[in-house]
PDB file of N, CA and C in Angstrom:
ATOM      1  N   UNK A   1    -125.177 160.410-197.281  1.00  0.00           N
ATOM      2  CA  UNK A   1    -123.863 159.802-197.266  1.00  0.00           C
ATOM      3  C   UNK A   1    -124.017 158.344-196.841  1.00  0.00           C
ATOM      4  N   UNK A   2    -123.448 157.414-197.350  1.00  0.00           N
ATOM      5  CA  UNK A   2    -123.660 156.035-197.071  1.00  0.00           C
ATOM      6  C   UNK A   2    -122.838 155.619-195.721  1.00  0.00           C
ATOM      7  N   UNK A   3    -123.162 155.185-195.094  1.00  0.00           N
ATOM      8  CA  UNK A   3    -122.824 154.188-194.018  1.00  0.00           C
ATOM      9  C   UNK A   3    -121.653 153.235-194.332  1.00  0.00           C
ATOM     10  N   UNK A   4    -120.473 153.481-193.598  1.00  0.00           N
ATOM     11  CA  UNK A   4    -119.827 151.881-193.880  1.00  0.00           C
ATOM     12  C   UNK A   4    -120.015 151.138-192.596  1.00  0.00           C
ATOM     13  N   UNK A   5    -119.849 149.772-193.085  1.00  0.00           N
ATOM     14  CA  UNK A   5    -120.761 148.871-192.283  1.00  0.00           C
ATOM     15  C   UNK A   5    -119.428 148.115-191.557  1.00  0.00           C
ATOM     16  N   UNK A   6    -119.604 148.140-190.450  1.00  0.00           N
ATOM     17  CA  UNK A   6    -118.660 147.637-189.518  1.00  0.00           C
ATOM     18  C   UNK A   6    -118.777 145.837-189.586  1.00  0.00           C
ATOM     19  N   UNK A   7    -117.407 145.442-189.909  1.00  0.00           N
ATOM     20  CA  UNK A   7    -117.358 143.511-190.197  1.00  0.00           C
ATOM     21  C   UNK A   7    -117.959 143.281-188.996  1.00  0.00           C
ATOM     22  N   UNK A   8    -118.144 142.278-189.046  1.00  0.00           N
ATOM     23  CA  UNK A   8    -119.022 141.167-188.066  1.00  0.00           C
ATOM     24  C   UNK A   8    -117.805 140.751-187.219  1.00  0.00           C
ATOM     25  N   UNK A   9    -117.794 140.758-185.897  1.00  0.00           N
ATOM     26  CA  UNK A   9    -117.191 140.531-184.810  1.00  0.00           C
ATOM     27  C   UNK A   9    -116.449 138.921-185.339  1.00  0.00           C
ATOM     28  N   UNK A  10    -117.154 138.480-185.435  1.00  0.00           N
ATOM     29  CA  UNK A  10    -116.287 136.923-185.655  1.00  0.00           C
ATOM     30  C   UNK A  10    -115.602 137.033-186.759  1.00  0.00           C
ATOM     31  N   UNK A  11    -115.946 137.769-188.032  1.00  0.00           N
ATOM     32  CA  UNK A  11    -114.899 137.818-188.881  1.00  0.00           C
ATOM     33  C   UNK A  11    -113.326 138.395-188.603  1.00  0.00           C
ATOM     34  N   UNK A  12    -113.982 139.827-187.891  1.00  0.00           N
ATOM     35  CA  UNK A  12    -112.519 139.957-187.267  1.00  0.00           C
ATOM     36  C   UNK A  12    -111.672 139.505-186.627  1.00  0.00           C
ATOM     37  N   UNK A  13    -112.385 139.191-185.593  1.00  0.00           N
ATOM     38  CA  UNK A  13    -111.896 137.360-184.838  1.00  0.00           C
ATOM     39  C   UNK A  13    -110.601 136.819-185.264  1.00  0.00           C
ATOM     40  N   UNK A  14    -111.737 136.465-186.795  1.00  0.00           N
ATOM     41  CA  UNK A  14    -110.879 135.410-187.289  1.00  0.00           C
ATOM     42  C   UNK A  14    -109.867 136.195-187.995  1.00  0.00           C
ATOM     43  N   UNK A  15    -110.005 137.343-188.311  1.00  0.00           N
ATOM     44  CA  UNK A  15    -109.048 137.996-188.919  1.00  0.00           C
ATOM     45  C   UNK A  15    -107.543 138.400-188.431  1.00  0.00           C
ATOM     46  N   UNK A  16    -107.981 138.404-186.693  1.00  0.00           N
ATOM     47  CA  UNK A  16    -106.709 138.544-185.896  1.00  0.00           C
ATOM     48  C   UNK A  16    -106.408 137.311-185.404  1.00  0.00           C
ATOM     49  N   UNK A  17    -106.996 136.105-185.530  1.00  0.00           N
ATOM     50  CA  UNK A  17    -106.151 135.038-185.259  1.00  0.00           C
ATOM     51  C   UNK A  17    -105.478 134.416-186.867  1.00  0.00           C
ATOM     52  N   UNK A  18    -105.880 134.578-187.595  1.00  0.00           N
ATOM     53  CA  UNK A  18    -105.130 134.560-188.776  1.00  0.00           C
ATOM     54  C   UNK A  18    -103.921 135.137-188.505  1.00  0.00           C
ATOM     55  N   UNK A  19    -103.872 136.133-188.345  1.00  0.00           N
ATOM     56  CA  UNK A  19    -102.758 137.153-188.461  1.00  0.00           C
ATOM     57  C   UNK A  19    -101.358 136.733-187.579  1.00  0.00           C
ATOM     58  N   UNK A  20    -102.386 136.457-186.481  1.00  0.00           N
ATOM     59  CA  UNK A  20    -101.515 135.880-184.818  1.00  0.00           C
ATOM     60  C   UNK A  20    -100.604 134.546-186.039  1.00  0.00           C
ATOM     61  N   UNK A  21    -101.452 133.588-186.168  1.00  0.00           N
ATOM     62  CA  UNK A  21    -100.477 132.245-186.834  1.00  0.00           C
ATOM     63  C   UNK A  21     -99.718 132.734-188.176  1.00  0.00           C
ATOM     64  N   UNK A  22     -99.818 133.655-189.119  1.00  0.00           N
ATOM     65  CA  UNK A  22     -98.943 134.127-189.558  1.00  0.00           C
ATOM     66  C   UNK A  22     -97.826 134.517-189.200  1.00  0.00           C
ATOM     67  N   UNK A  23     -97.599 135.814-188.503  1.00  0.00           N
ATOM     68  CA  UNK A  23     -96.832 135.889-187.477  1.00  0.00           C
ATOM     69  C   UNK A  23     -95.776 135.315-186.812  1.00  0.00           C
ATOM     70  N   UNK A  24     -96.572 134.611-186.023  1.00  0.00           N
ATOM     71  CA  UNK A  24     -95.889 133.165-185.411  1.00  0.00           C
ATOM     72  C   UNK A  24     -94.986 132.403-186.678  1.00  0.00           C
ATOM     73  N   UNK A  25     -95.548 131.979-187.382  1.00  0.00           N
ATOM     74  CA  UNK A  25     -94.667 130.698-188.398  1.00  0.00           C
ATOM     75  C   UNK A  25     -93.735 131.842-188.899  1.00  0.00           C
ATOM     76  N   UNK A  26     -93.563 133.516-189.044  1.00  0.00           N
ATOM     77  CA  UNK A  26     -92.588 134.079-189.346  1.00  0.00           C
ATOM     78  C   UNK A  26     -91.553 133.662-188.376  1.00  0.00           C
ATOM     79  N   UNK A  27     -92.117 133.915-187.656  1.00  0.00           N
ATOM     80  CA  UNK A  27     -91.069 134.185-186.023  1.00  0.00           C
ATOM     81  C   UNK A  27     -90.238 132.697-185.853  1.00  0.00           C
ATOM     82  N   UNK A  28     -91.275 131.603-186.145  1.00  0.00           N
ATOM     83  CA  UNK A  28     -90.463 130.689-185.695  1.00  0.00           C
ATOM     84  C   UNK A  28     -89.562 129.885-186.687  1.00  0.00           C
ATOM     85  N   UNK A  29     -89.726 130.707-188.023  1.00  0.00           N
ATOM     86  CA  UNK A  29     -88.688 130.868-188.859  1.00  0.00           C
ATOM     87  C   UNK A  29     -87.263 131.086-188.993  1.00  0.00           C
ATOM     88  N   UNK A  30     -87.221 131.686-187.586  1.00  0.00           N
ATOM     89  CA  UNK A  30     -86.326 132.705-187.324  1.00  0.00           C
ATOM     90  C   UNK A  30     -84.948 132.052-186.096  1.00  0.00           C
ATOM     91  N   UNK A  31     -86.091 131.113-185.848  1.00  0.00           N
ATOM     92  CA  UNK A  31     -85.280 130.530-184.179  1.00  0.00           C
ATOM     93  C   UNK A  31     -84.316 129.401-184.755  1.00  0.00           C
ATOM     94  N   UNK A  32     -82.962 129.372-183.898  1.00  0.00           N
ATOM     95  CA  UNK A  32     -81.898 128.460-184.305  1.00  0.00           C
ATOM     96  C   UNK A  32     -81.860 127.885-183.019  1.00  0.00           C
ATOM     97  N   UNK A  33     -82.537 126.158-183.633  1.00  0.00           N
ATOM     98  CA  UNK A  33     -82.730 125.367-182.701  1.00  0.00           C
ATOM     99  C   UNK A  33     -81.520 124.714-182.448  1.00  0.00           C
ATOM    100  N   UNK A  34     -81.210 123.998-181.301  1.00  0.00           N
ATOM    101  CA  UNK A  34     -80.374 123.141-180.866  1.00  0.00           C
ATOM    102  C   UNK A  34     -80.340 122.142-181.572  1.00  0.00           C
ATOM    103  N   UNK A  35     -78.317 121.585-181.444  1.00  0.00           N
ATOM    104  CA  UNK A  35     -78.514 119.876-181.758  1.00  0.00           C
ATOM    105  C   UNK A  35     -78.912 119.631-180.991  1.00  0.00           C
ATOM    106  N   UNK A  36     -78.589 118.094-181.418  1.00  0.00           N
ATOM    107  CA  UNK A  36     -78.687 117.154-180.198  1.00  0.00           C
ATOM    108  C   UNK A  36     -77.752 117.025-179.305  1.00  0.00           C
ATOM    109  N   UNK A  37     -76.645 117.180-179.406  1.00  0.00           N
ATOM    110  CA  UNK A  37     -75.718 117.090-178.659  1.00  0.00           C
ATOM    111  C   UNK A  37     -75.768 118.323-177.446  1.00  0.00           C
ATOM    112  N   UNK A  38     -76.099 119.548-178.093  1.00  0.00           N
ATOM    113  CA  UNK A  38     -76.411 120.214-177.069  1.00  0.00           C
ATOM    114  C   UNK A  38     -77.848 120.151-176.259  1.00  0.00           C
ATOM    115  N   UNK A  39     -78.534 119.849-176.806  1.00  0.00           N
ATOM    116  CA  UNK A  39     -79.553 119.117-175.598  1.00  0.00           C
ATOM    117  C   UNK A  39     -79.225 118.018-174.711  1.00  0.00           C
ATOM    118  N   UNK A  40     -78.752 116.863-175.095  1.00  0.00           N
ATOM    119  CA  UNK A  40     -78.329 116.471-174.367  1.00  0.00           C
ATOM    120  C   UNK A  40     -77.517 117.073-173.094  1.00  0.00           C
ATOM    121  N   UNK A  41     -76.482 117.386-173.776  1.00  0.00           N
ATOM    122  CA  UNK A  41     -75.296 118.533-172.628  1.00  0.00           C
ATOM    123  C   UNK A  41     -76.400 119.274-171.599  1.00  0.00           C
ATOM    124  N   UNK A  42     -76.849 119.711-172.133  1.00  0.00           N
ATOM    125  CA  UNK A  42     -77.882 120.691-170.881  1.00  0.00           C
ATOM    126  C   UNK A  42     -78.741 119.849-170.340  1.00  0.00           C
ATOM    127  N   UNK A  43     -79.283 118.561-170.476  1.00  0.00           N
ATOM    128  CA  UNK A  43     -79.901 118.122-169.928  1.00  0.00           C
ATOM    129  C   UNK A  43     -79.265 117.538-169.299  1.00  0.00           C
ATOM    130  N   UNK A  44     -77.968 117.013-169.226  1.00  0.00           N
ATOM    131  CA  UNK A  44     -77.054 116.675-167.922  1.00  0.00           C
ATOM    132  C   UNK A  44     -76.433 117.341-167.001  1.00  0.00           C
ATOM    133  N   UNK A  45     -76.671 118.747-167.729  1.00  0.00           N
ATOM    134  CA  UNK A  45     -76.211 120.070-166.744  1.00  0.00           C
ATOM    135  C   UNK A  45     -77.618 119.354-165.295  1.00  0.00           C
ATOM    136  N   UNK A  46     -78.926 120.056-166.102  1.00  0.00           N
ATOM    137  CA  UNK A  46     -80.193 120.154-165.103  1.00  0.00           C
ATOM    138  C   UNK A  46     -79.859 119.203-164.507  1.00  0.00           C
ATOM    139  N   UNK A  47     -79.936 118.160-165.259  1.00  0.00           N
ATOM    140  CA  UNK A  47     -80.048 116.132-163.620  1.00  0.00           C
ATOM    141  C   UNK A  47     -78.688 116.434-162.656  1.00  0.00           C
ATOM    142  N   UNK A  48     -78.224 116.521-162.938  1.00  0.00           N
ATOM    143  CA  UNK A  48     -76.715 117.338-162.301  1.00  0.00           C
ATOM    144  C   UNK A  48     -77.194 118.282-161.020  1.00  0.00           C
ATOM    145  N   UNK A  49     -77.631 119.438-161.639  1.00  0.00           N
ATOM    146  CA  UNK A  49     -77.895 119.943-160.604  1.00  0.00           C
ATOM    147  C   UNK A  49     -79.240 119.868-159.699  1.00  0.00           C
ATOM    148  N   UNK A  50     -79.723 118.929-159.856  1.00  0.00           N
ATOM    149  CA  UNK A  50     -80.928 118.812-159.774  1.00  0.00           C
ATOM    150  C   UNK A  50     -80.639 117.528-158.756  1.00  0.00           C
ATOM    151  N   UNK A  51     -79.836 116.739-159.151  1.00  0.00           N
ATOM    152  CA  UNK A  51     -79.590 115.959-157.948  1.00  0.00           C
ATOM    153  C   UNK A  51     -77.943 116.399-157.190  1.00  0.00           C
ATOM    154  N   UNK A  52     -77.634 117.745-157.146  1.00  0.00           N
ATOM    155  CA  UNK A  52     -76.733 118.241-156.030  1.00  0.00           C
ATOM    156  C   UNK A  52     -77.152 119.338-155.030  1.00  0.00           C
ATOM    157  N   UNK A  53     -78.426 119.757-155.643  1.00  0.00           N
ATOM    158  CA  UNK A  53     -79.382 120.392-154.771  1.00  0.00           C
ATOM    159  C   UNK A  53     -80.083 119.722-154.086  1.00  0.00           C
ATOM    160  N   UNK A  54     -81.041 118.719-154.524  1.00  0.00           N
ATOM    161  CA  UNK A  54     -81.776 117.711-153.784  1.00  0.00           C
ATOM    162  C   UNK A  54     -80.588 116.990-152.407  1.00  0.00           C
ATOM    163  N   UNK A  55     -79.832 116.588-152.590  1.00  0.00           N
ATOM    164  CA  UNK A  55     -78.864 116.506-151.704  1.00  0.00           C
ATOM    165  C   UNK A  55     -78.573 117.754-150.660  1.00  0.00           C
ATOM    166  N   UNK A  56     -78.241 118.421-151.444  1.00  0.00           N
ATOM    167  CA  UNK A  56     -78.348 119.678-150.126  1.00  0.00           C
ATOM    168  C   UNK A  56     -79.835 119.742-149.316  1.00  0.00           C
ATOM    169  N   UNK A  57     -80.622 119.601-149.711  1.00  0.00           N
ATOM    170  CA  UNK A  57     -82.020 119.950-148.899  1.00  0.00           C
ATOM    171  C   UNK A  57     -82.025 118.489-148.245  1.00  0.00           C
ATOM    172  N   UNK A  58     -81.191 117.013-148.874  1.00  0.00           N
ATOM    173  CA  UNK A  58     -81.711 115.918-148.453  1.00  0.00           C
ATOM    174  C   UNK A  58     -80.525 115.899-146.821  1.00  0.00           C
ATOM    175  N   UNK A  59     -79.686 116.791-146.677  1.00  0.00           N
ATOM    176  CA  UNK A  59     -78.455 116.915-145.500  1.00  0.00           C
ATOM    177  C   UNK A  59     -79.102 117.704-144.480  1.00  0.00           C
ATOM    178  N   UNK A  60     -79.610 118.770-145.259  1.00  0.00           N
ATOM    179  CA  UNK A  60     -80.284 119.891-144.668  1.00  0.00           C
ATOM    180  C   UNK A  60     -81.466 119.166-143.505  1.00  0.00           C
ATOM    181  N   UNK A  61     -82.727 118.385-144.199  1.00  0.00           N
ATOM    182  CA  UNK A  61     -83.633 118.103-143.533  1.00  0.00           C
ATOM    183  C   UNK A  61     -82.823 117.138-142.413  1.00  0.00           C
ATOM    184  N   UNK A  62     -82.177 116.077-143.111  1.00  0.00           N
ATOM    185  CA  UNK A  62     -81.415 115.122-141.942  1.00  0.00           C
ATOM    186  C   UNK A  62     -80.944 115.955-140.546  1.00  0.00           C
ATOM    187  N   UNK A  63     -80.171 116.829-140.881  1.00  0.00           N
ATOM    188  CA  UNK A  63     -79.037 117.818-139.560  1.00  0.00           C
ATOM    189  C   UNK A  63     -80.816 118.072-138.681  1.00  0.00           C
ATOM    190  N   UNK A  64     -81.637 118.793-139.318  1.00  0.00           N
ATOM    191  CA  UNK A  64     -82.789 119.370-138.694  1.00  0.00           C
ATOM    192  C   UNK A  64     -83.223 118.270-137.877  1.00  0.00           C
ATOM    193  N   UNK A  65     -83.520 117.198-138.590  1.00  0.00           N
ATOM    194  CA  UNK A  65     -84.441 116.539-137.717  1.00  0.00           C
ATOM    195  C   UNK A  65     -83.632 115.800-136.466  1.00  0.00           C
ATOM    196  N   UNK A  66     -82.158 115.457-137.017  1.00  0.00           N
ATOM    197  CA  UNK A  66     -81.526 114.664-135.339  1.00  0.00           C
ATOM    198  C   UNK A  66     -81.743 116.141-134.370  1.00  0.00           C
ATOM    199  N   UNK A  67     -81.357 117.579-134.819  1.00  0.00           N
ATOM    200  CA  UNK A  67     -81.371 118.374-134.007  1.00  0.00           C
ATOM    201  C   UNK A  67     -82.635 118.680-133.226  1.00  0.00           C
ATOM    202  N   UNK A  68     -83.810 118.516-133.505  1.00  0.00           N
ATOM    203  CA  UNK A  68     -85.165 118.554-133.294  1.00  0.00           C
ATOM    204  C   UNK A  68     -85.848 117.767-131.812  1.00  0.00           C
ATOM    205  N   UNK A  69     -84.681 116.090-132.757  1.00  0.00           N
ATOM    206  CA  UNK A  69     -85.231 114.887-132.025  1.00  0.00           C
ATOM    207  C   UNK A  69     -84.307 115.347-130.554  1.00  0.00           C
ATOM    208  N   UNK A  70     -83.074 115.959-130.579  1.00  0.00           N
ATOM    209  CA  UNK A  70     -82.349 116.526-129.753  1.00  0.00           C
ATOM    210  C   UNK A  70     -82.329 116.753-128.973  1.00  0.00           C
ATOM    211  N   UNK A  71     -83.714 117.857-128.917  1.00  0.00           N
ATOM    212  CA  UNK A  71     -83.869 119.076-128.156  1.00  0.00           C
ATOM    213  C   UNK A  71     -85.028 118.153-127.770  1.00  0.00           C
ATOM    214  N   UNK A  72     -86.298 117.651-128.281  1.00  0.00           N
ATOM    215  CA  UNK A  72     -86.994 116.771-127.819  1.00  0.00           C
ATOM    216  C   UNK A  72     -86.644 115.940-126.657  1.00  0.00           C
ATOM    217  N   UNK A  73     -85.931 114.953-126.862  1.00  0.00           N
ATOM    218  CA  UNK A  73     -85.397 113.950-125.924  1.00  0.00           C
ATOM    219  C   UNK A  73     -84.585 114.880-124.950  1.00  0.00           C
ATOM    220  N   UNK A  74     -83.777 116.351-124.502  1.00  0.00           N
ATOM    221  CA  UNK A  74     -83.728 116.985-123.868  1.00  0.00           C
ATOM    222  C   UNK A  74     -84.464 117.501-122.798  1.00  0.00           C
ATOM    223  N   UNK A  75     -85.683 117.794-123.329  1.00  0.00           N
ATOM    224  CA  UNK A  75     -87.103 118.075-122.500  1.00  0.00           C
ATOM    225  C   UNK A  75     -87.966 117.357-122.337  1.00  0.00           C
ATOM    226  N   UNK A  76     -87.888 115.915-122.865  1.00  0.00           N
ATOM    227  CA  UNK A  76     -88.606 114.966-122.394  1.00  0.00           C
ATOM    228  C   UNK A  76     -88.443 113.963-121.411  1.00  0.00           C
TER     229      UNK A  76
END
């Protein structure tokens, strides 16, 4: 009975990364990208919140440290 001969490791390789970028360019066939307008919009959401949080941590550290220096100059 004859032998079938098992492909060569790199062919398969390449056979499943073929497959992988097929795949993929289906898939990203598929995706409904944003305007611009809505990128924009969300990217003023993030800076938005991104600088009303930073503010909170920038109040936060302030209160800490007079309270710190506080208790310091208390016991010193």
């Amino acid at each position: 009975m004859a032998e079938v001969k098992k492909e060569n490791w790199f062919v398969r390789t390449w056979h499943k990364v073929c497959k992988y970028f097929r795949e993929l360019r289906s898939e990203l066939k598929k995706v409904v990208w944003p305007t611009k307008e809505q990128v924009m919009k969300n990217a003023l959401v993030v800076a938005g919140c991104v600088v009303v949080v930073g503010a909170f941590i920038w109040l936060f550290d302030f209160v800490a440290q007079v309270g710190i220096n506080g208790l310091i100059g208390l016991f010193h």
